[in-house]
Protein backbone atom coordinates (compact mmCIF):
# COMPACT_ATOMS: atom_id res chain seq x y z
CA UNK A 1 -14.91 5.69 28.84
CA UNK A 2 -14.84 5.79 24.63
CA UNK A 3 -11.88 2.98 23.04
CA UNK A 4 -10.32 6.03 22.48
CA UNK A 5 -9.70 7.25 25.62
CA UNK A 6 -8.30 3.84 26.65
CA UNK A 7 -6.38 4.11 23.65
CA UNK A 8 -4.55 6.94 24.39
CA UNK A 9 -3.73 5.82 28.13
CA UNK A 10 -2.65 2.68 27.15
CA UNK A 11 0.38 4.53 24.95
CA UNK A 12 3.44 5.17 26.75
CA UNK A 13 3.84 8.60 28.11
CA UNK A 14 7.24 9.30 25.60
CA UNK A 15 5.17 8.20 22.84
CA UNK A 16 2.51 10.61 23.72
CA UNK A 17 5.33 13.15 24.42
CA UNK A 18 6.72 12.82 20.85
CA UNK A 19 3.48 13.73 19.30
CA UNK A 20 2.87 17.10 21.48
CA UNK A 21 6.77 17.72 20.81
CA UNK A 22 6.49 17.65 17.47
CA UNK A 23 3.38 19.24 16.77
CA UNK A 24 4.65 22.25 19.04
CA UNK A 25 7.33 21.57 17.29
CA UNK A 26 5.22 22.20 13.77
CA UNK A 27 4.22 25.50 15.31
CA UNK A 28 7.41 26.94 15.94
CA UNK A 29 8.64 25.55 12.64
CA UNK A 30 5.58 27.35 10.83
CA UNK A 31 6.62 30.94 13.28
CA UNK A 32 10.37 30.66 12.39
CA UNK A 33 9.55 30.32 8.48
CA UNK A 34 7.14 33.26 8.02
CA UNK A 35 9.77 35.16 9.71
CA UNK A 36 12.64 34.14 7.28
CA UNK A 37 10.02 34.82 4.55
CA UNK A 38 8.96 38.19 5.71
CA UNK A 39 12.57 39.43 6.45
CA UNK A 40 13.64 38.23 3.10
CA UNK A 41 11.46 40.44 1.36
CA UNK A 42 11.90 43.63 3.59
CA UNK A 43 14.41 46.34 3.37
CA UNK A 44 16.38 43.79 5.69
CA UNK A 45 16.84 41.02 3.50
CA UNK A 46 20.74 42.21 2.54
CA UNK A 47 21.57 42.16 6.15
CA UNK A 48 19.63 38.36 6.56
CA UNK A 49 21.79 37.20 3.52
CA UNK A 50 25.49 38.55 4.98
CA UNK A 51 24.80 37.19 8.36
CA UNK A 52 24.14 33.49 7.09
CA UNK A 53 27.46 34.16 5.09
CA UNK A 54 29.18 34.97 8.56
CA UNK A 55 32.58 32.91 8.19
CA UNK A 56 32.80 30.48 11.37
CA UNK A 57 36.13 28.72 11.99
CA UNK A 58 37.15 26.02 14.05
CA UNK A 59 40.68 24.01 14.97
CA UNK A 60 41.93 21.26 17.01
CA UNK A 61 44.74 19.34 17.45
CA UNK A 62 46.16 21.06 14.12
CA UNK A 63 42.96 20.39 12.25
CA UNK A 64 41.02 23.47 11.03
CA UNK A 65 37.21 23.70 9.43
CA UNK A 66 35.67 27.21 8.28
CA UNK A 67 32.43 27.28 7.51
CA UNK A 68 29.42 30.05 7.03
CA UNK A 69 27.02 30.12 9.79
CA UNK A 70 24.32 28.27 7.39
CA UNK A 71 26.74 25.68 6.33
CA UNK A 72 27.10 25.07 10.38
CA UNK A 73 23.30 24.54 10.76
CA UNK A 74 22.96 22.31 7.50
CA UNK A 75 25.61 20.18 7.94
CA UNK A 76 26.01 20.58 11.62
CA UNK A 77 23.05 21.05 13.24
CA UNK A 78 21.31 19.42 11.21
CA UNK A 79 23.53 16.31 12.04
CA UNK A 80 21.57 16.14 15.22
CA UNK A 81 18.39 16.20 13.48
CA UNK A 82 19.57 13.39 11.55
CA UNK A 83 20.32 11.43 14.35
CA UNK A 84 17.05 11.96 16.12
CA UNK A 85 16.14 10.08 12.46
CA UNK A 86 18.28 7.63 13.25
CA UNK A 87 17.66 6.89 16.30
CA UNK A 88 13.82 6.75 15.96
CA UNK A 89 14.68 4.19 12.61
CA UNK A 90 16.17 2.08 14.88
CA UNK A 91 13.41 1.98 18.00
CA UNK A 92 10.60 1.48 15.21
CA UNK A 93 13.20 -1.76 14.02
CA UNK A 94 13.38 -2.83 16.92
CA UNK A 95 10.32 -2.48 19.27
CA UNK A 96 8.03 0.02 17.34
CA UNK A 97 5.76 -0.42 14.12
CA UNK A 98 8.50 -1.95 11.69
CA UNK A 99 9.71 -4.66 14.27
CA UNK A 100 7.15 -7.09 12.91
CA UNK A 101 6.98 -7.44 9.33
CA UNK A 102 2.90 -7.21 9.02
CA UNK A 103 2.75 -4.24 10.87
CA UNK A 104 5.52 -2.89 8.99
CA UNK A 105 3.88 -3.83 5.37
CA UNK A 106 1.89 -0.97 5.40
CA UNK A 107 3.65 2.16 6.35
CA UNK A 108 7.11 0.78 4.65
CA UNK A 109 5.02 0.79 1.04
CA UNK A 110 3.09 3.17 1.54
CA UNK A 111 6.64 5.35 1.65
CA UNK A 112 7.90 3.68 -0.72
CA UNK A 113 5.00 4.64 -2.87
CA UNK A 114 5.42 8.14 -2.02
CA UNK A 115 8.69 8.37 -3.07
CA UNK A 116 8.75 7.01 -6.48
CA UNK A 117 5.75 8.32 -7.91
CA UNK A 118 6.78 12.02 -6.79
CA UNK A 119 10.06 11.27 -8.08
CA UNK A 120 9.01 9.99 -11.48
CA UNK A 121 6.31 13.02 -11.86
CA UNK A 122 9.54 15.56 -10.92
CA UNK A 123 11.25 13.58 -13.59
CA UNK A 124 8.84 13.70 -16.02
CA UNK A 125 8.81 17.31 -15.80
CA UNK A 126 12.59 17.83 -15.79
CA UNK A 127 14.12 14.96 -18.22
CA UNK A 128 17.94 15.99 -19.37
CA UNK A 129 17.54 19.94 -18.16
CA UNK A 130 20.06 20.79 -14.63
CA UNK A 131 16.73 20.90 -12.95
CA UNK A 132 16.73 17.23 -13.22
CA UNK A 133 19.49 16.99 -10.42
CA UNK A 134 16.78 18.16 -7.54
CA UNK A 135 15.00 14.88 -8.60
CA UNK A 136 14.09 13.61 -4.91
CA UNK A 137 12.79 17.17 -3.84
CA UNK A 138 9.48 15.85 -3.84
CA UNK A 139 10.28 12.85 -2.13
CA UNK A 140 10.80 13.93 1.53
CA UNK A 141 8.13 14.18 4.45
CA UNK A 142 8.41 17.03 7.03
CA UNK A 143 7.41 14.75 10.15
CA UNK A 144 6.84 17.88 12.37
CA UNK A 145 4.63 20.15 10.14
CA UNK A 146 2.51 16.71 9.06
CA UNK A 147 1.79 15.94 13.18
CA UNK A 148 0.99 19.26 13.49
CA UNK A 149 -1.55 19.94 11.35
CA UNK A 150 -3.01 16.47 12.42
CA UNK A 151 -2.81 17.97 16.10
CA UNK A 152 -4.35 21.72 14.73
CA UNK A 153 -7.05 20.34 12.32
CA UNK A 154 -8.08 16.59 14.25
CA UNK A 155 -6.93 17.43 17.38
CA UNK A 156 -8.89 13.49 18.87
CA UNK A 157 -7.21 12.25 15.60
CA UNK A 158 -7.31 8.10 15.96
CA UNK A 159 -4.26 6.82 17.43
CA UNK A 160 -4.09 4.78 14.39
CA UNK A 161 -3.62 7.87 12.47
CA UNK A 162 -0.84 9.12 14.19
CA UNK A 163 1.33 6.01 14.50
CA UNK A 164 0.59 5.42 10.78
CA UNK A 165 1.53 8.82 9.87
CA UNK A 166 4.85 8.43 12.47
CA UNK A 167 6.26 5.35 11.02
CA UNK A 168 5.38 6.63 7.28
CA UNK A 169 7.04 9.67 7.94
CA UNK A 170 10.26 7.51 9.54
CA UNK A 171 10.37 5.34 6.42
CA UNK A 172 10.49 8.38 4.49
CA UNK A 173 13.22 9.57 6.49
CA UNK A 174 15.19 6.53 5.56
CA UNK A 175 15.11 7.12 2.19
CA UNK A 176 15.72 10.69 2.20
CA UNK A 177 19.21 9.61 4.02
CA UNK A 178 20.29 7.03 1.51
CA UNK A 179 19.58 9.40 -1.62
CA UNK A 180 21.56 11.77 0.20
CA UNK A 181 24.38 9.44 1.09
CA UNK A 182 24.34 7.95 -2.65
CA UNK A 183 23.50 10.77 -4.90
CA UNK A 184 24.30 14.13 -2.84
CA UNK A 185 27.88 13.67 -1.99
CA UNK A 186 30.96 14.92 -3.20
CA UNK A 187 34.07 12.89 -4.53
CA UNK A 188 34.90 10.65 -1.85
CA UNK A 189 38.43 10.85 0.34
CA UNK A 190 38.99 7.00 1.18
CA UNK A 191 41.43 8.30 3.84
CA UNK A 192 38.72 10.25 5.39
CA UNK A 193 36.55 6.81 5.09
CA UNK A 194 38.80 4.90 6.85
CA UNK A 195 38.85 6.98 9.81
CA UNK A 196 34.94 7.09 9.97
CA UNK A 197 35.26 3.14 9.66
CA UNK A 198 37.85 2.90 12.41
CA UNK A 199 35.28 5.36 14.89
CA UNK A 200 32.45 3.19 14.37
CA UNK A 201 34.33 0.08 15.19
CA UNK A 202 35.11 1.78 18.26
CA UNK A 203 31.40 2.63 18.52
CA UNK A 204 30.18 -0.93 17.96
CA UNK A 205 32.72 -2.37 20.28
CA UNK A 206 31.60 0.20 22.97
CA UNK A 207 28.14 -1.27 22.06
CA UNK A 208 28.71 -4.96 22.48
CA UNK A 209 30.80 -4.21 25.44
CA UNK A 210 27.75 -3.07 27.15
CA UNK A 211 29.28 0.81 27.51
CA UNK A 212 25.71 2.61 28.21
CA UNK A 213 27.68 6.31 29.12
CA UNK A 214 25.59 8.55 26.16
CA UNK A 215 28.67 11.22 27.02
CA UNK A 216 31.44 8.66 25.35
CA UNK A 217 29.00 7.80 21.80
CA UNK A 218 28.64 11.53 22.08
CA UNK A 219 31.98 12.76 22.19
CA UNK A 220 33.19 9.95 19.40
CA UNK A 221 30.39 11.20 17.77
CA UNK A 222 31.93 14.90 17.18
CA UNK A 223 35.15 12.62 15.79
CA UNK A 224 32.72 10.75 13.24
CA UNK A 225 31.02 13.76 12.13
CA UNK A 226 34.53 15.32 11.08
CA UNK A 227 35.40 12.71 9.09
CA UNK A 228 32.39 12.08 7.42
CA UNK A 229 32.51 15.84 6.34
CA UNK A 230 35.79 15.38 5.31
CA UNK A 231 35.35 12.10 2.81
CA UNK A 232 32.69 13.88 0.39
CA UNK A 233 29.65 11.86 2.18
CA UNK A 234 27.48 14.53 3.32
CA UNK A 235 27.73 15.04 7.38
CA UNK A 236 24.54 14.98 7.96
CA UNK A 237 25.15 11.37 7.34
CA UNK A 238 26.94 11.09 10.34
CA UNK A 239 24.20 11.64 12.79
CA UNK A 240 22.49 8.36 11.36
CA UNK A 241 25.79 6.53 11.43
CA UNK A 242 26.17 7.36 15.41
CA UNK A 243 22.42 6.48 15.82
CA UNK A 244 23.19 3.16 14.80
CA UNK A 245 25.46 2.47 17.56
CA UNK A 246 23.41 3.66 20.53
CA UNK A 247 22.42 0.89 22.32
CA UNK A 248 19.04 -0.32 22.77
CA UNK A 249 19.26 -2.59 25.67
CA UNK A 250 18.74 -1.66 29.34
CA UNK A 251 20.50 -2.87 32.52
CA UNK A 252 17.64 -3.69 34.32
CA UNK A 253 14.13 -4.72 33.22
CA UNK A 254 10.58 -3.60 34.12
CA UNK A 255 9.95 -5.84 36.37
CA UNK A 256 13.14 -5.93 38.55
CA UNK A 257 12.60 -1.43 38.03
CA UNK A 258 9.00 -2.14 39.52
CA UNK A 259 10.28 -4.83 42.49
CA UNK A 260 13.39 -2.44 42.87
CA UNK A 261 11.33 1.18 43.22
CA UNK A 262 8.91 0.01 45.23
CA UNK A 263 10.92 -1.27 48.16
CA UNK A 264 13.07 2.02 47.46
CA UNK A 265 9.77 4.24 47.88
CA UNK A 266 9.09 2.36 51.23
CA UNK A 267 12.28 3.24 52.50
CA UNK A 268 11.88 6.28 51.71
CA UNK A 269 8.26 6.58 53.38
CA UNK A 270 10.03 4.83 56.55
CA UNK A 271 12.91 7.30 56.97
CA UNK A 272 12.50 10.27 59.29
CA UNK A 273 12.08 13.56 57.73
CA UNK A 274 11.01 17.29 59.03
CA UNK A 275 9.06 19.70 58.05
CA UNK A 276 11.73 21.79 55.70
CA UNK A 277 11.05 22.40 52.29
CA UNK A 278 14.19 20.28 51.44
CA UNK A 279 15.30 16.69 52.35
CA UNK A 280 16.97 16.53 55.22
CA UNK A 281 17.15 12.62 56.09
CA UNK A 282 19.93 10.97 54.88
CA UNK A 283 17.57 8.06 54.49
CA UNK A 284 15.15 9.75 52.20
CA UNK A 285 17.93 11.27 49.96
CA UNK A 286 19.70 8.04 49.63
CA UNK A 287 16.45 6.25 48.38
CA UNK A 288 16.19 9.24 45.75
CA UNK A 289 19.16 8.93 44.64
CA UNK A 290 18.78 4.95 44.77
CA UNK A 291 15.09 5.35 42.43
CA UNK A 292 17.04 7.68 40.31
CA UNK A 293 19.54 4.98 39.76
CA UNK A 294 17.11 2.28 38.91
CA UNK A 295 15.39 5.08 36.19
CA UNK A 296 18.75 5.78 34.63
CA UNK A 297 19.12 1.99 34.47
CA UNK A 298 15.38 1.01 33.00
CA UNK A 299 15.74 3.64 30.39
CA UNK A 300 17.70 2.30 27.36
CA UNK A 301 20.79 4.87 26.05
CA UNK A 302 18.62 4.92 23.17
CA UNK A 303 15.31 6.07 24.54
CA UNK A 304 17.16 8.51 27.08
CA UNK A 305 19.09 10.55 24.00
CA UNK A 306 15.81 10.37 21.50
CA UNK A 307 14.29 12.18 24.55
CA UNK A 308 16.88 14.44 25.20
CA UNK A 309 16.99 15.36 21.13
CA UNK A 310 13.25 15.59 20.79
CA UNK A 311 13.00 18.99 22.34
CA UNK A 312 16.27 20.62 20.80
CA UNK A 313 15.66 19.79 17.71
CA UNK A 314 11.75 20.07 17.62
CA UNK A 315 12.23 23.67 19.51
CA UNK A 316 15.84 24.69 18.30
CA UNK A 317 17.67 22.87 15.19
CA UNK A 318 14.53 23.37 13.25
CA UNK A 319 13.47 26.63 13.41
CA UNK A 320 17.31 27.50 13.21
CA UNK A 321 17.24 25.33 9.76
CA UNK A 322 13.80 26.82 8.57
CA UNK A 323 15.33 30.40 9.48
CA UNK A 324 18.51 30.03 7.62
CA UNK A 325 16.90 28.53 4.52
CA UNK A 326 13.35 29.30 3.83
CA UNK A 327 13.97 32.91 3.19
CA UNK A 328 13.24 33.43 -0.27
CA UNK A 329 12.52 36.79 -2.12
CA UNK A 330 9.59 36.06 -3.93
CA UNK A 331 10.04 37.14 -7.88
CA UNK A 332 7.48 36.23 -10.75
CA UNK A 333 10.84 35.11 -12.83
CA UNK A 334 10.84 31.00 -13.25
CA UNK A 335 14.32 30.03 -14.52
CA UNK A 336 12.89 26.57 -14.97
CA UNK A 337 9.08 25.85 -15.03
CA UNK A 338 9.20 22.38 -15.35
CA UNK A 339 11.28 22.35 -11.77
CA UNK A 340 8.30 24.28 -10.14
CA UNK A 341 5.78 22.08 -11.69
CA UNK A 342 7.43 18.98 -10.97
CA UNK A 343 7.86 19.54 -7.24
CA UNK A 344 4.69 21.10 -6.40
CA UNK A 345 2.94 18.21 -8.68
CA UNK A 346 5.57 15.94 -6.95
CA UNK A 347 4.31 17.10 -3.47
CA UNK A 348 0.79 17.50 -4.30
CA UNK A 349 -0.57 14.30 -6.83
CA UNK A 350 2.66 11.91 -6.65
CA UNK A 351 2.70 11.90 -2.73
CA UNK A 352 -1.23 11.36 -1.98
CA UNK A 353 -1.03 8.95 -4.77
CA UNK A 354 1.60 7.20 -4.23
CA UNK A 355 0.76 6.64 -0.49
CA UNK A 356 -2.98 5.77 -1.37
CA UNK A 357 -2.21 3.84 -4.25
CA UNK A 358 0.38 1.60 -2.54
CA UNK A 359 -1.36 1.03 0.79
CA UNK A 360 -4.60 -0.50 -1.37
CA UNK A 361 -2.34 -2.59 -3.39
CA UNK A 362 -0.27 -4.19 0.22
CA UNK A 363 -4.05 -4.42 1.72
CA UNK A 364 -5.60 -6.15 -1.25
CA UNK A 365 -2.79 -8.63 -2.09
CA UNK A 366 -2.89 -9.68 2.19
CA UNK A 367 0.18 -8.55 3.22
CA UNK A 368 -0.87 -5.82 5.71
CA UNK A 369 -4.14 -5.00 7.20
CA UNK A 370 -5.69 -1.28 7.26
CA UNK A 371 -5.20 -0.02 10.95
CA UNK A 372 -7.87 -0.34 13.32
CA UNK A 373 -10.27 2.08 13.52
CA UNK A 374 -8.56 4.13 10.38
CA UNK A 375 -10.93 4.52 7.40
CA UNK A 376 -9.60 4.85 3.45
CA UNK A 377 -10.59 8.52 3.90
CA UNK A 378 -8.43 9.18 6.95
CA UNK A 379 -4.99 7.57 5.36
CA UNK A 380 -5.54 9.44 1.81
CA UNK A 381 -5.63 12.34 4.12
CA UNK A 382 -2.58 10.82 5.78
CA UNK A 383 -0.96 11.19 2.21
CA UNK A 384 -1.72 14.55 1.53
CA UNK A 385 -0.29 15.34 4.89
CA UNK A 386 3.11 13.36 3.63
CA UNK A 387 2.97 15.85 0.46
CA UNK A 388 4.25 17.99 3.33
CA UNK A 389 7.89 18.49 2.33
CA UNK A 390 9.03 21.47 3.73
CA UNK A 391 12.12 21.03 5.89
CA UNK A 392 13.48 17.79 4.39
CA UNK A 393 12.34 19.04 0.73
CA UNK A 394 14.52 22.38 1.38
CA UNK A 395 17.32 20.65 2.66
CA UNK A 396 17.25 18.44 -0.66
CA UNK A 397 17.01 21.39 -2.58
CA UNK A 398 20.13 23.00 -0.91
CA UNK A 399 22.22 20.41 -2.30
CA UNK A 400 20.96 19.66 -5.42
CA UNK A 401 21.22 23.50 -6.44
CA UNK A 402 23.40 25.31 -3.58
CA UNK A 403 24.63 28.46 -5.68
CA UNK A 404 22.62 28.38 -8.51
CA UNK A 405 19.48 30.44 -9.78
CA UNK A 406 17.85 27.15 -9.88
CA UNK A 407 17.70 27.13 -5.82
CA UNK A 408 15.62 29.46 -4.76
CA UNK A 409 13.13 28.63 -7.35
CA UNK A 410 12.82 24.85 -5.97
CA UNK A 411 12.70 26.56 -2.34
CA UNK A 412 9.36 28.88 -4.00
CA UNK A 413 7.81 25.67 -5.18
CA UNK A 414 8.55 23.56 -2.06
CA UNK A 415 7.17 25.78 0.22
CA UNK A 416 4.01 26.37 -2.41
CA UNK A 417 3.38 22.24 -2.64
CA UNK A 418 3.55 21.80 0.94
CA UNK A 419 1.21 24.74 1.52
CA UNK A 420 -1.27 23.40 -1.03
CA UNK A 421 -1.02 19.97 0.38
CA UNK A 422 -1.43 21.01 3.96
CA UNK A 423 -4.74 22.33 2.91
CA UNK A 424 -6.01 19.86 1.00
CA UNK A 425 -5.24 17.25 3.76
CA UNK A 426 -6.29 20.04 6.55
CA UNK A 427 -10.27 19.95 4.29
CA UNK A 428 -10.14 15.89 4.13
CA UNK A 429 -9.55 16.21 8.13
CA UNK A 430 -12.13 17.68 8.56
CA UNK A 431 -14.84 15.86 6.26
CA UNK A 432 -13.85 12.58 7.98
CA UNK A 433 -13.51 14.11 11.16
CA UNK A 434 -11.22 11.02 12.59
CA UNK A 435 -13.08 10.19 15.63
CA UNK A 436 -13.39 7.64 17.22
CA UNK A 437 -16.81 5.91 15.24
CA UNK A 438 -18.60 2.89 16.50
CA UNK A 439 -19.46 1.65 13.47
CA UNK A 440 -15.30 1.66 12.78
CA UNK A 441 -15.19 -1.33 15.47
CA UNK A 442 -18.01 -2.68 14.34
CA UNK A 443 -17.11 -3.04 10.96
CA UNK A 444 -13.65 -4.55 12.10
């Protein structure tokens, strides 16, 4: 059996889960664009526009919110998506790649790098024109369509690879949230602020009171969302704020699950059954129910809701998102070429550089080591894949130019830098092949 084999069964099974989820994911993401593209330059792209611009309106307890049916999946669904970021920022803290600072080194510069040197080429491009305002288009990584071109082009890509990519594209995430909390909000209502202050002391409390009930963070959740949208901070915003809460720590651990199941499975194997196709012995039922129990109580609230969100958004928020906003009639009019240069340049030299360049520096100073098995080759490739932008690039674009001529220009360019960059990284694949070498352990 090849390391690589016993590398990949040594990997928890929701680990291994959130790669195929997310490169399906990729797929369907890829699927639900080209249709948005296709429609929107068909005789049907009038109808497409007036049904995103379907008024939606909502009230409760004397509070009302109307909304278009995009403005619902930007800053509603896409609230979910952004606390599946959240809540995967807060595993990697915790117990994943960034928990311990010299494993974190690496991927948290090598984002870092990726974000200011596309941002600086988009400014260079852009300087004092209203382009200028869609400075951190270039900035974002679309975590789904980079692990699934890793998964199409390398499918035995090292593990290295993958986690590398993963936490990069996390990072990323992170930073894509705090421009958008910082410099993509509106005026700010402090009223509204104080009631998102006053839900997330409830939150926290819930949190250090050992509340695990995901149904309770949920429901406050809704609460914290409306008053985020309300106080000029963008709601997506809101979805990392809740993520923050979730707690991380399980009532029982591994060992007393392992002691606990396996006298529960003997009872079970002890108590009389029949021959039906259902369970008919109290015994048996009771034990199931009992090993259900123990899962529920194993399983952190945080790692049971990232795996509930995985799927919805991989399979439903996103193509919804890429549906609603990557339909874009394509014209040969460019009401600003330095914003079209500067994101696909952004997306297409500042992210491969910037990763590259910033991951040699952290390596050569000491600070971080290159992953096992993972050659220079494979992570430039791993930051052409990050000049992926797509979904989080769009969604940066939306606010930066939402009802101007400017916006479905960036959304052109976007779409054009990630394709070029999926290439490129898709051709680098498959020169260096990412297999599992010999002569990578050797060398180690």
């Amino acid at each position: 059996m090849t390391p690589q084999v016993l590398a990949e069964r040594s990997v928890p099974r929701p680990f291994q889960q959130f790669f195929r989820t997310e490169a399906a994911g990729g797929a369907m993401l890829l699927v639900a664009a080209v249709l948005a593209l296709a429609i929107a330059n068909s005789p049907w792209a009038e109808a497409y526009e007036r049904l995103w611009h379907l008024p939606i309106s909502i009230a409760a307890a004397g509070h009302g919110l109307s909304l278009t049916l995009r403005q619902w999946i930007n800053d509603a669904l896409m609230a979910v998506f952004f606390l599946l970021v959240g809540l995967e920022i807060k595993r990697e803290c915790v117990a994943g790649e960034l928990a311990a600072p010299r494993l974190a080194a690496l991927p948290i510069a090598a984002a870092v790098g990726g974000m200011v040197v596309p941002a600086a080429i988009f400014g260079a491009f852009t300087f004092g024109r209203p382009a200028a305002d869609g400075w951190a288009i270039p900035m974002a990584t679309d975590i789904a369509f980079a692990l699934g071109t890793l998964s199409l082009v390398a499918p035995q890509a090292q593990l290295s690879a993958k986690v590398f990519l993963s936490a990069l594209a996390i990072v990323d995430d992170l930073g894509a949230v705090v421009v958008i909390a910082f410099f993509y909000s509106q005026a700010l209502s402090w009223s509204a602020l104080a009631g998102v202050a006053a839900i997330l002391m409830v939150l926290v409390g819930m949190n250090r009171a050992g509340v695990r009930r995901l149904s309770l963070y949920l429901v406050l959740g809704v609460a914290l969302w409306w008053f985020v949208h309300e106080s000029g901070l963008h709601a997506t915003v809101a979805g990392v704020l809740l993520a923050m809460t979730i707690p991380t720590r399980s009532r029982i651990n591994a060992a007393q699950f392992s002691t606990e199941v396996r006298g529960l499975v003997d009872e079970f194997d002890r108590a009389e059954t029949g021959d039906y196709l259902v369970l008919t012995s109290k015994g048996q039922q009771e034990a199931l129910f009992a090993i259900e129990r123990a899962s529920e109580g194993v399983a952190e609230p945080l790692l049971r809701l990232e795996h509930a969100l995985h799927t919805v958004s991989a399979f439903a928020v996103m193509p919804l998102f890429a549906l609603a906003n990557a339909g874009v009639a394509m014209t040969v009019s460019v009401p600003d070429p330095g914003l079209a240069a500067g994101t696909i340049l952004g997306l297409t030299i500042g992210k491969p550089v910037g990763i590259t360049l910033a991951a040699w520096l952290v390596v050569r100073s000491g600070w971080a080591d290159l992953p096992r098995g993972m050659s220079w080759l494979t992570l430039h490739a791993c930051g052409w894949l990050g000049g992926i932008g797509f979904t989080m690039s769009l969604f940066v674009a939306t606010l930066a130019f939402a009802g101007t001529p400017l916006l479905d220009a960036a959304k052109t360019a976007v779409m054009a830098g990630s394709l070029i960059a999926g290439g490129i990284a898709a051709a680098l694949l498959r020169r260096d092949r990412l297999e599992y070498r010999p002569s990578d352990d050797a060398a180690v």
